[in-house]
PDB file of N, CA and C in Angstrom:
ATOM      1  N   UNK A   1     109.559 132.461 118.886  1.00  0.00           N
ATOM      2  CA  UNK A   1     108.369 131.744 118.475  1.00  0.00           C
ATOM      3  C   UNK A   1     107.276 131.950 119.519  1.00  0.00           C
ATOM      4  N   UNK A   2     105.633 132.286 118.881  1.00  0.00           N
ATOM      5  CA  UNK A   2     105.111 132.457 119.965  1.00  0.00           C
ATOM      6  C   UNK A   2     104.364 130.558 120.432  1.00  0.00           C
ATOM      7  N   UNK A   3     103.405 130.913 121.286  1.00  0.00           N
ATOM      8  CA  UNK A   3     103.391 129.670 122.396  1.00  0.00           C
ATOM      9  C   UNK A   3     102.496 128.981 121.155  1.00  0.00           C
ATOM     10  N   UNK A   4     101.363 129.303 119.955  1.00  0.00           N
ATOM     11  CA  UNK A   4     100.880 128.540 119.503  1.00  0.00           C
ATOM     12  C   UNK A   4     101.720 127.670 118.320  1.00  0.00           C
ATOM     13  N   UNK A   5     102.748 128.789 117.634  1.00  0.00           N
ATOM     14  CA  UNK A   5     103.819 127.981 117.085  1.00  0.00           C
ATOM     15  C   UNK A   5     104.373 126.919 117.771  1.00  0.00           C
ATOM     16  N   UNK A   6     105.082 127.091 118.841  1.00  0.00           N
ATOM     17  CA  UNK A   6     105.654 126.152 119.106  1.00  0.00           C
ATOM     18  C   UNK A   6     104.726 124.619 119.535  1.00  0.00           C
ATOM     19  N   UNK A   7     103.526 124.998 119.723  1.00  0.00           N
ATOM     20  CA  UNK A   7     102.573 123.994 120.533  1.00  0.00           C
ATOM     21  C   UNK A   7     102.561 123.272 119.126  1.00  0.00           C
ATOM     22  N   UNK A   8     102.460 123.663 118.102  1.00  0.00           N
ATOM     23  CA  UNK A   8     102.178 123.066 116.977  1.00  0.00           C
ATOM     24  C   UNK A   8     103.125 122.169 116.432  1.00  0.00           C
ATOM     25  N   UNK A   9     104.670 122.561 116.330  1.00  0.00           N
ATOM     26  CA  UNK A   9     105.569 122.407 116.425  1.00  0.00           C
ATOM     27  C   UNK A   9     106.052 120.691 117.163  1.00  0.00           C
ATOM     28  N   UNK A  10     105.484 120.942 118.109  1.00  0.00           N
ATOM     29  CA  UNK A  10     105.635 119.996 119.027  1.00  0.00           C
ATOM     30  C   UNK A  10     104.918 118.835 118.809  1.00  0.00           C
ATOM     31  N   UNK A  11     103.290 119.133 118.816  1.00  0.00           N
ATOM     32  CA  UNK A  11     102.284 118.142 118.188  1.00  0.00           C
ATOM     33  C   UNK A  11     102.905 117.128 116.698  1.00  0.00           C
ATOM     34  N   UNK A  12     102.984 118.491 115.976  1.00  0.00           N
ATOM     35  CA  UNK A  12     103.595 117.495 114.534  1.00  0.00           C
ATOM     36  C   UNK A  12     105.027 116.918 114.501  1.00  0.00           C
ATOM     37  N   UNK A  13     105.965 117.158 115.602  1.00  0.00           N
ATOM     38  CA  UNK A  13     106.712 116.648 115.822  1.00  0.00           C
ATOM     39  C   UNK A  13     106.775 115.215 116.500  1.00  0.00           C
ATOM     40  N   UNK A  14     105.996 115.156 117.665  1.00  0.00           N
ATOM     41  CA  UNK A  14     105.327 114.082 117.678  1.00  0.00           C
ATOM     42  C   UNK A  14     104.706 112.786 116.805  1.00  0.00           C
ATOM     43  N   UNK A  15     103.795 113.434 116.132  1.00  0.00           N
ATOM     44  CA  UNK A  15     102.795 112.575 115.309  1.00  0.00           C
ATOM     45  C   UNK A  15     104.270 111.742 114.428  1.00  0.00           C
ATOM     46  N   UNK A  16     105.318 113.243 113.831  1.00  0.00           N
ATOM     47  CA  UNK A  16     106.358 112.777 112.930  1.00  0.00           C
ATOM     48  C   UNK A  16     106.751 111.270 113.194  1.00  0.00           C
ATOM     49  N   UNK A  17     107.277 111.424 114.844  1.00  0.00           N
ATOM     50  CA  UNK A  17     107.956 110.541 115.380  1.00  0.00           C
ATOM     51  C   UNK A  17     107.265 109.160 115.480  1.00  0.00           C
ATOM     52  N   UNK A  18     106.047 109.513 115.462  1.00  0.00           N
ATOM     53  CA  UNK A  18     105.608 108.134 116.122  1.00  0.00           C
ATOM     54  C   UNK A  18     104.700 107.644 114.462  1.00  0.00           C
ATOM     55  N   UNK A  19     104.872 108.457 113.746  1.00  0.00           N
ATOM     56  CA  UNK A  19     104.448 107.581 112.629  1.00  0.00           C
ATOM     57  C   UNK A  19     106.265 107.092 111.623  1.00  0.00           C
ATOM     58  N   UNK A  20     107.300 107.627 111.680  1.00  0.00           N
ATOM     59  CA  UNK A  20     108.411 106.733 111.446  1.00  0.00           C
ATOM     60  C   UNK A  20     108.704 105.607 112.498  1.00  0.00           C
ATOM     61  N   UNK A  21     108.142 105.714 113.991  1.00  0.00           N
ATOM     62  CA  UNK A  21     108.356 104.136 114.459  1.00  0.00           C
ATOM     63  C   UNK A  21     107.205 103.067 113.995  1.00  0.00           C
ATOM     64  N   UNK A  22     106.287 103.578 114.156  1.00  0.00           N
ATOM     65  CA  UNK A  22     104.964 102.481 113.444  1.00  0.00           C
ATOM     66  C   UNK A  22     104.668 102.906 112.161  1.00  0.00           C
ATOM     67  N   UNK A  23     104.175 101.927 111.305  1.00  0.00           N
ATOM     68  CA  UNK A  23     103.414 102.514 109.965  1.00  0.00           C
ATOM     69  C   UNK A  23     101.983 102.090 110.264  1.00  0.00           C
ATOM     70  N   UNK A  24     101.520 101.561 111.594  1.00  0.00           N
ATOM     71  CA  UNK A  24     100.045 101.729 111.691  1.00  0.00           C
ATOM     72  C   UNK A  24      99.184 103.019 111.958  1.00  0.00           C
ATOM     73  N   UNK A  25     100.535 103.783 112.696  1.00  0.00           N
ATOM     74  CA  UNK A  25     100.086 105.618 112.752  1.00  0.00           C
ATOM     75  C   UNK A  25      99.705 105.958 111.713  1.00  0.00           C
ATOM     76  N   UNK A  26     100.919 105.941 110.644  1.00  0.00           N
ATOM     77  CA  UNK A  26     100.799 106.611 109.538  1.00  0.00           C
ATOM     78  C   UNK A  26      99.268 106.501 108.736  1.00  0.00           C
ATOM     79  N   UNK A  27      99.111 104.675 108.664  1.00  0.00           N
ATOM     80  CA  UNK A  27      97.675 104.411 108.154  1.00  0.00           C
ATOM     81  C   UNK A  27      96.698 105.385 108.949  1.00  0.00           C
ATOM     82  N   UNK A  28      96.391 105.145 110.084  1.00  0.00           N
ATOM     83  CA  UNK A  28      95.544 105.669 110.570  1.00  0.00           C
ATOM     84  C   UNK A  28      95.299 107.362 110.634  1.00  0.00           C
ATOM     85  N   UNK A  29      96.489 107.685 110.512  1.00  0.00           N
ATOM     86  CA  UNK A  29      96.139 109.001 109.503  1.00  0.00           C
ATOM     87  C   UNK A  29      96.111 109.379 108.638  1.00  0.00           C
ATOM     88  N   UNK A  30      96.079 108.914 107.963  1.00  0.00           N
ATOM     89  CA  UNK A  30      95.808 108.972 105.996  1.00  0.00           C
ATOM     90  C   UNK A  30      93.991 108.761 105.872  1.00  0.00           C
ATOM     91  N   UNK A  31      93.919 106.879 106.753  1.00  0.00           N
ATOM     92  CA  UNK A  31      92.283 107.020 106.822  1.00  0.00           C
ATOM     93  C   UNK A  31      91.654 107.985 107.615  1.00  0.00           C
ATOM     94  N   UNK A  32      92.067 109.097 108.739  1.00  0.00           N
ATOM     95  CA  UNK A  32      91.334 110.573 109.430  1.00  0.00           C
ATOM     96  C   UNK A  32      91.116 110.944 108.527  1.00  0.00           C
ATOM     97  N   UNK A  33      92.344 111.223 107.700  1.00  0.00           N
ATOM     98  CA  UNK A  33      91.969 112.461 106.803  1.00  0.00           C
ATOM     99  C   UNK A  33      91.267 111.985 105.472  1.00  0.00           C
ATOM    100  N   UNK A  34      91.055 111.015 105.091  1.00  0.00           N
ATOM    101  CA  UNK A  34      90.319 110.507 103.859  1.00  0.00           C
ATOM    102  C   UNK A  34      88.880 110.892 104.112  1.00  0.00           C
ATOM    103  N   UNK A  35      88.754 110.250 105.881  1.00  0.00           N
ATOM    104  CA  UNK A  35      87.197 110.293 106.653  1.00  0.00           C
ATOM    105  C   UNK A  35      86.691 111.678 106.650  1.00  0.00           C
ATOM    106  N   UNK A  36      87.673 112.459 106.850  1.00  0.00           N
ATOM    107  CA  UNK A  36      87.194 114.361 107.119  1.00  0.00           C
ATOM    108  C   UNK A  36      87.316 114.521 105.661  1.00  0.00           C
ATOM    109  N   UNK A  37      88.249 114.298 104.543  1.00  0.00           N
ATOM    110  CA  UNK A  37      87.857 115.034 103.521  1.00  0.00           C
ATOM    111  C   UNK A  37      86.458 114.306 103.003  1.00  0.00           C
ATOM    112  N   UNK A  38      85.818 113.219 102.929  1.00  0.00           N
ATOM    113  CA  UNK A  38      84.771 112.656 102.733  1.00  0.00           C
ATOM    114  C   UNK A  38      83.123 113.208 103.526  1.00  0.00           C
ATOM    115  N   UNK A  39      83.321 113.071 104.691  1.00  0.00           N
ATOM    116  CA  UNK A  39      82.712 113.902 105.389  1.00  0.00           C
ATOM    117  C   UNK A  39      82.220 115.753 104.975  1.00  0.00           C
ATOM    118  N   UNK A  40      83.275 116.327 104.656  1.00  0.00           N
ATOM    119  CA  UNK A  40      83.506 117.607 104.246  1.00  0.00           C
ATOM    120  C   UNK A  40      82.709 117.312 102.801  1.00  0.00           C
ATOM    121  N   UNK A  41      83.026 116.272 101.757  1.00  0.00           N
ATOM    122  CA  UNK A  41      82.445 116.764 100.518  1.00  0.00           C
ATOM    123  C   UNK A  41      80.526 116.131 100.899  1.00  0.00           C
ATOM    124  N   UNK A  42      80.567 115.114 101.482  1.00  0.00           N
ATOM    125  CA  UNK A  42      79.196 114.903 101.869  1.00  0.00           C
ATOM    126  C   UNK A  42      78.142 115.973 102.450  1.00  0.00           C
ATOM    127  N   UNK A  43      79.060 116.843 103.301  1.00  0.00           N
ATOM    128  CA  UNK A  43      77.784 118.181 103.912  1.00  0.00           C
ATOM    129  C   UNK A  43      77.747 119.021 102.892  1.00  0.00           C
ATOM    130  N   UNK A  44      78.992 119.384 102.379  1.00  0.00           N
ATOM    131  CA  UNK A  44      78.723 120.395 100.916  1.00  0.00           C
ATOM    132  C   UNK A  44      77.654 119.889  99.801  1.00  0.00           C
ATOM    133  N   UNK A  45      77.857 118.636  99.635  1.00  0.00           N
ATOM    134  CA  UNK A  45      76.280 117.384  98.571  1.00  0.00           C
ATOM    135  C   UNK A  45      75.041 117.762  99.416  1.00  0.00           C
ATOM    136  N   UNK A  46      75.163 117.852 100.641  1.00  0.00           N
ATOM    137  CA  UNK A  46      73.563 118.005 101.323  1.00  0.00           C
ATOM    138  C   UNK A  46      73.275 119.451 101.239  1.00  0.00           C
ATOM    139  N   UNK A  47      74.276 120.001 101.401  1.00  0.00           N
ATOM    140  CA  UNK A  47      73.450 121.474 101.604  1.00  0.00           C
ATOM    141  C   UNK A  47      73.074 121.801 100.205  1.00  0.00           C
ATOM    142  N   UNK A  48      73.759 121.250  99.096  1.00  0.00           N
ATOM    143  CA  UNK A  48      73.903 122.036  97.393  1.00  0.00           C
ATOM    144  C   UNK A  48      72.407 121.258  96.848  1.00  0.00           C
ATOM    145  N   UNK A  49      72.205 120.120  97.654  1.00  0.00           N
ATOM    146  CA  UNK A  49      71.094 119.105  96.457  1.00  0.00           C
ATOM    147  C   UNK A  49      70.440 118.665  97.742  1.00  0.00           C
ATOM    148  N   UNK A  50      70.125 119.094  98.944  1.00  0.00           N
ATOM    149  CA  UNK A  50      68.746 119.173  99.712  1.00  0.00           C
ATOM    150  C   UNK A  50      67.454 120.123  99.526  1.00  0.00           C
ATOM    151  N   UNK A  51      66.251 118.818  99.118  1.00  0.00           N
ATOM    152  CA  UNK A  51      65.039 119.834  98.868  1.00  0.00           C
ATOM    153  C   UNK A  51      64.692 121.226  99.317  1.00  0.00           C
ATOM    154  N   UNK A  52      65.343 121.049 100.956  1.00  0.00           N
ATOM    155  CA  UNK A  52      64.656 121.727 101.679  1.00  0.00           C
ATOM    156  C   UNK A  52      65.330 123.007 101.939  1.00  0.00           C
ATOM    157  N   UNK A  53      66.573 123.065 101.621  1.00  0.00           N
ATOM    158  CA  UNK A  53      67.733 123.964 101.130  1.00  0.00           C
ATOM    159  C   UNK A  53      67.271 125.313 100.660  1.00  0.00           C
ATOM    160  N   UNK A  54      67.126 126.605 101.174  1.00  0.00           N
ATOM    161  CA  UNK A  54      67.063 127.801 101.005  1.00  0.00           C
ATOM    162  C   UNK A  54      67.569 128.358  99.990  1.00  0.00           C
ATOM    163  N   UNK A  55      68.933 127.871  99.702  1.00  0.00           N
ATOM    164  CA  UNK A  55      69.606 128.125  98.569  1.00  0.00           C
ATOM    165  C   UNK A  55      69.687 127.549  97.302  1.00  0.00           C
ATOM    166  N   UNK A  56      69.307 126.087  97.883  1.00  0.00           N
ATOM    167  CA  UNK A  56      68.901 125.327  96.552  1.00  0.00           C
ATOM    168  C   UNK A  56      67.471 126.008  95.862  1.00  0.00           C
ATOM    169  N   UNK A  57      66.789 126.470  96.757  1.00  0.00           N
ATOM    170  CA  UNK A  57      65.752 126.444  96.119  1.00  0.00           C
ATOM    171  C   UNK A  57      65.636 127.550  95.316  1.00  0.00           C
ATOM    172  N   UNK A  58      66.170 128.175  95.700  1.00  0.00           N
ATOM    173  CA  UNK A  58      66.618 130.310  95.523  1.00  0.00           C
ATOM    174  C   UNK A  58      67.418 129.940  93.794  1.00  0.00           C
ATOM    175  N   UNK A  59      68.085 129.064  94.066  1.00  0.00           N
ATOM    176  CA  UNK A  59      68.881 128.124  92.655  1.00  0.00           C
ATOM    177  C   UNK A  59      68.439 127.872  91.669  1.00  0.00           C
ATOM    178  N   UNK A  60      67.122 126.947  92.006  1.00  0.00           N
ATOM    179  CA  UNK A  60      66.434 126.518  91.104  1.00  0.00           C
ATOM    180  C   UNK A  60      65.402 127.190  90.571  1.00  0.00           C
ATOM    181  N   UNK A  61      64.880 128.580  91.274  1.00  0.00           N
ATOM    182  CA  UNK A  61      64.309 129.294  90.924  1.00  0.00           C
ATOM    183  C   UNK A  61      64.207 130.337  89.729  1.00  0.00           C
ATOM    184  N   UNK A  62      65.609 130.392  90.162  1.00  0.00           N
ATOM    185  CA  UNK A  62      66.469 131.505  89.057  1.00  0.00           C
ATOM    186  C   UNK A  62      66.468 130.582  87.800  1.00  0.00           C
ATOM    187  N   UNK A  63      66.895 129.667  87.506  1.00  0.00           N
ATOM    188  CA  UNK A  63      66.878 128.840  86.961  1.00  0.00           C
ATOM    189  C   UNK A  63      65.371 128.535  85.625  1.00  0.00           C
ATOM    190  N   UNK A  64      64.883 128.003  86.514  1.00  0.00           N
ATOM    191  CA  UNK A  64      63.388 127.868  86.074  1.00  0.00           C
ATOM    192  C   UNK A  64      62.186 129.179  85.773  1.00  0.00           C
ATOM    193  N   UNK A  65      62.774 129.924  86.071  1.00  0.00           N
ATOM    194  CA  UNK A  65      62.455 131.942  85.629  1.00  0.00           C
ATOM    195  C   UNK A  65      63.247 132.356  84.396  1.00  0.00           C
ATOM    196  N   UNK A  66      64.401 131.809  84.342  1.00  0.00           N
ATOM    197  CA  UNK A  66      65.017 132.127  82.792  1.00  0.00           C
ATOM    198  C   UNK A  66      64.727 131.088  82.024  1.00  0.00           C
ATOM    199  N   UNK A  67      64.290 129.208  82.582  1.00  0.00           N
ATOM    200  CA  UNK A  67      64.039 129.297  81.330  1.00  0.00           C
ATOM    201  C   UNK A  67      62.613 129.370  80.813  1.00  0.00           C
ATOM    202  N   UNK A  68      61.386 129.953  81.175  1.00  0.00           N
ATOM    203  CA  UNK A  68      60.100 130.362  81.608  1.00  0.00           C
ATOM    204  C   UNK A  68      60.111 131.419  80.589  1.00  0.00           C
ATOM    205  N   UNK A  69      61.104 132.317  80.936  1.00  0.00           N
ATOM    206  CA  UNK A  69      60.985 133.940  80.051  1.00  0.00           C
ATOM    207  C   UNK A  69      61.331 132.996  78.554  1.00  0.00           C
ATOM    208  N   UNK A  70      62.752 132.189  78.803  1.00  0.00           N
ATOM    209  CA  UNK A  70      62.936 131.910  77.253  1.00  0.00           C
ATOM    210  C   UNK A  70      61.784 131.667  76.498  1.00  0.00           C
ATOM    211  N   UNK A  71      60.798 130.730  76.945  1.00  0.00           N
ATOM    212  CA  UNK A  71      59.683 129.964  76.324  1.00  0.00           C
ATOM    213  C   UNK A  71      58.690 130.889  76.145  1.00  0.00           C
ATOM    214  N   UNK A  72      58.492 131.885  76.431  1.00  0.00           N
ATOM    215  CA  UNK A  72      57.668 133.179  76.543  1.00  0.00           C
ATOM    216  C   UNK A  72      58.186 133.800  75.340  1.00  0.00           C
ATOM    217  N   UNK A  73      59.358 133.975  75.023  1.00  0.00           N
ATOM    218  CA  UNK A  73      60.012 134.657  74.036  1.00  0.00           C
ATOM    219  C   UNK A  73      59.181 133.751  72.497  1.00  0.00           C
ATOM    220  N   UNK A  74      60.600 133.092  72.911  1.00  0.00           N
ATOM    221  CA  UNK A  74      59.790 132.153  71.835  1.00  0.00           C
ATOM    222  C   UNK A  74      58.515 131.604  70.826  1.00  0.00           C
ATOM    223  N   UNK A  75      57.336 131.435  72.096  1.00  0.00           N
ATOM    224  CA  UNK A  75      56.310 131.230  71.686  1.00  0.00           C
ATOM    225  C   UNK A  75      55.808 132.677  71.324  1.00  0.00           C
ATOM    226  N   UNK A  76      56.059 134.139  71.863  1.00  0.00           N
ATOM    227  CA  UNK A  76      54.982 135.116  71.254  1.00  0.00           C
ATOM    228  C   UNK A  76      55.494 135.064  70.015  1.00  0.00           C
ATOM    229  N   UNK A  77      57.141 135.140  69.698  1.00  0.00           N
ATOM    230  CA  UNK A  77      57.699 135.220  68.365  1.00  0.00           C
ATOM    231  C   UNK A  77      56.623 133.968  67.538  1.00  0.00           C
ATOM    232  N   UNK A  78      56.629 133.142  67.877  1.00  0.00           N
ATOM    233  CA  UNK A  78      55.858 131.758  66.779  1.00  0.00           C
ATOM    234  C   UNK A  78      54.439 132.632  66.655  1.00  0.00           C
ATOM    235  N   UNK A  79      53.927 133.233  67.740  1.00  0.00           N
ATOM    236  CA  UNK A  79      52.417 133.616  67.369  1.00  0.00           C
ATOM    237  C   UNK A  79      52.246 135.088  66.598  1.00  0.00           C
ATOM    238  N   UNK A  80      53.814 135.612  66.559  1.00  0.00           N
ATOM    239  CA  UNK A  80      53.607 136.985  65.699  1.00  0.00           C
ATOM    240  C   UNK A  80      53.694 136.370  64.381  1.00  0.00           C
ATOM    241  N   UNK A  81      54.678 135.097  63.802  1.00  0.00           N
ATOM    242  CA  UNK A  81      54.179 134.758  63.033  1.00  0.00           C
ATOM    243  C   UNK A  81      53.510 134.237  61.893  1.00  0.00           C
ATOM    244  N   UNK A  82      52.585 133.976  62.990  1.00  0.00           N
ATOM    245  CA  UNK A  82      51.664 133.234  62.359  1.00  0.00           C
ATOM    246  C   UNK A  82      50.279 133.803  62.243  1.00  0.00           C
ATOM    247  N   UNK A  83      49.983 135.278  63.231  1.00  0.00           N
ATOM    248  CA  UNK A  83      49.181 136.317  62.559  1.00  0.00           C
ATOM    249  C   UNK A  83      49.723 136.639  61.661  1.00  0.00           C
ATOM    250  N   UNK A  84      50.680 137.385  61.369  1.00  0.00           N
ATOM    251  CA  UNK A  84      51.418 137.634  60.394  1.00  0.00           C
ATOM    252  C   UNK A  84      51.083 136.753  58.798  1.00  0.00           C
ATOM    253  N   UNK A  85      51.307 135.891  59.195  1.00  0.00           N
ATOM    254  CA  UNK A  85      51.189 134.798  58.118  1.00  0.00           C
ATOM    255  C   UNK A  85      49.312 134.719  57.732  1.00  0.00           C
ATOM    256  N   UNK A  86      48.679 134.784  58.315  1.00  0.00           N
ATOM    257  CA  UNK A  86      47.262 134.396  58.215  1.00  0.00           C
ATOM    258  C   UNK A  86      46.920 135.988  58.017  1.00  0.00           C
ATOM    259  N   UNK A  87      46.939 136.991  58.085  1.00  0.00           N
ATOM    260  CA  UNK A  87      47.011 138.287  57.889  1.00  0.00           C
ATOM    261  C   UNK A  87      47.180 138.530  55.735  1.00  0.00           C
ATOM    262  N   UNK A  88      48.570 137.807  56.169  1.00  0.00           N
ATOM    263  CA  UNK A  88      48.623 137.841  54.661  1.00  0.00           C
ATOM    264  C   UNK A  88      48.190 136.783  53.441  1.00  0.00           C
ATOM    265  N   UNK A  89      47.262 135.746  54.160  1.00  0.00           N
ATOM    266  CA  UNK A  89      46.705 135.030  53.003  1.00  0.00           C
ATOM    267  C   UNK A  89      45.251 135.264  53.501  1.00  0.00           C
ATOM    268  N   UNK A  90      44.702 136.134  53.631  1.00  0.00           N
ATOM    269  CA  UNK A  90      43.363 136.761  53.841  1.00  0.00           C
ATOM    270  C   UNK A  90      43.395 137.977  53.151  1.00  0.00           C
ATOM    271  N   UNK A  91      44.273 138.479  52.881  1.00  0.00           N
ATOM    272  CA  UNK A  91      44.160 139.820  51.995  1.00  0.00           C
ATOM    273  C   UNK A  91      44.615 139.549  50.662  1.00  0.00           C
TER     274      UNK A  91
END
């Protein structure tokens, strides 16, 4: 085994031990890790839905460019027609 295995080894062997003599260990690591996975989804919420966000904005861009072209589509189709239409009740 090399030295970081075993260091590891040792650590969680530890923690093992001393959370089967207390169950206040145990709590208190269940709430670490509740706190870090909470923590962890909170910076991922700031970086995804902050104004100021490079990527958000790069996001919303793309976004608001397709649906821009859609409405572009759309409306020339309504104005072909409706020359179209006025074309043919003039002749």
């Amino acid at each position: 085994m090399s030295l970081y295995t075993s260091t590891l080894l040792v650590i969680f062997g530890i923690l093992l031990y001393m959370m089967t003599v207390d169950k206040n260990v145990s709590d208190a690591i269940l709430l670490i890790s509740k706190w870090t996975s909470n923590s962890v989804k909170g910076f991922f919420w700031k970086l995804y839905f902050h104004p100021q966000n490079p990527i958000t904005n790069f996001i919303m861009k793309l976004k608001y460019d397709r649906i821009a072209l859609e409405l572009h589509k759309e409306l020339t189709e309504k104005s072909k027609s409706v020359i179209v239409e006025s074309e043919t009740k003039n002749s």
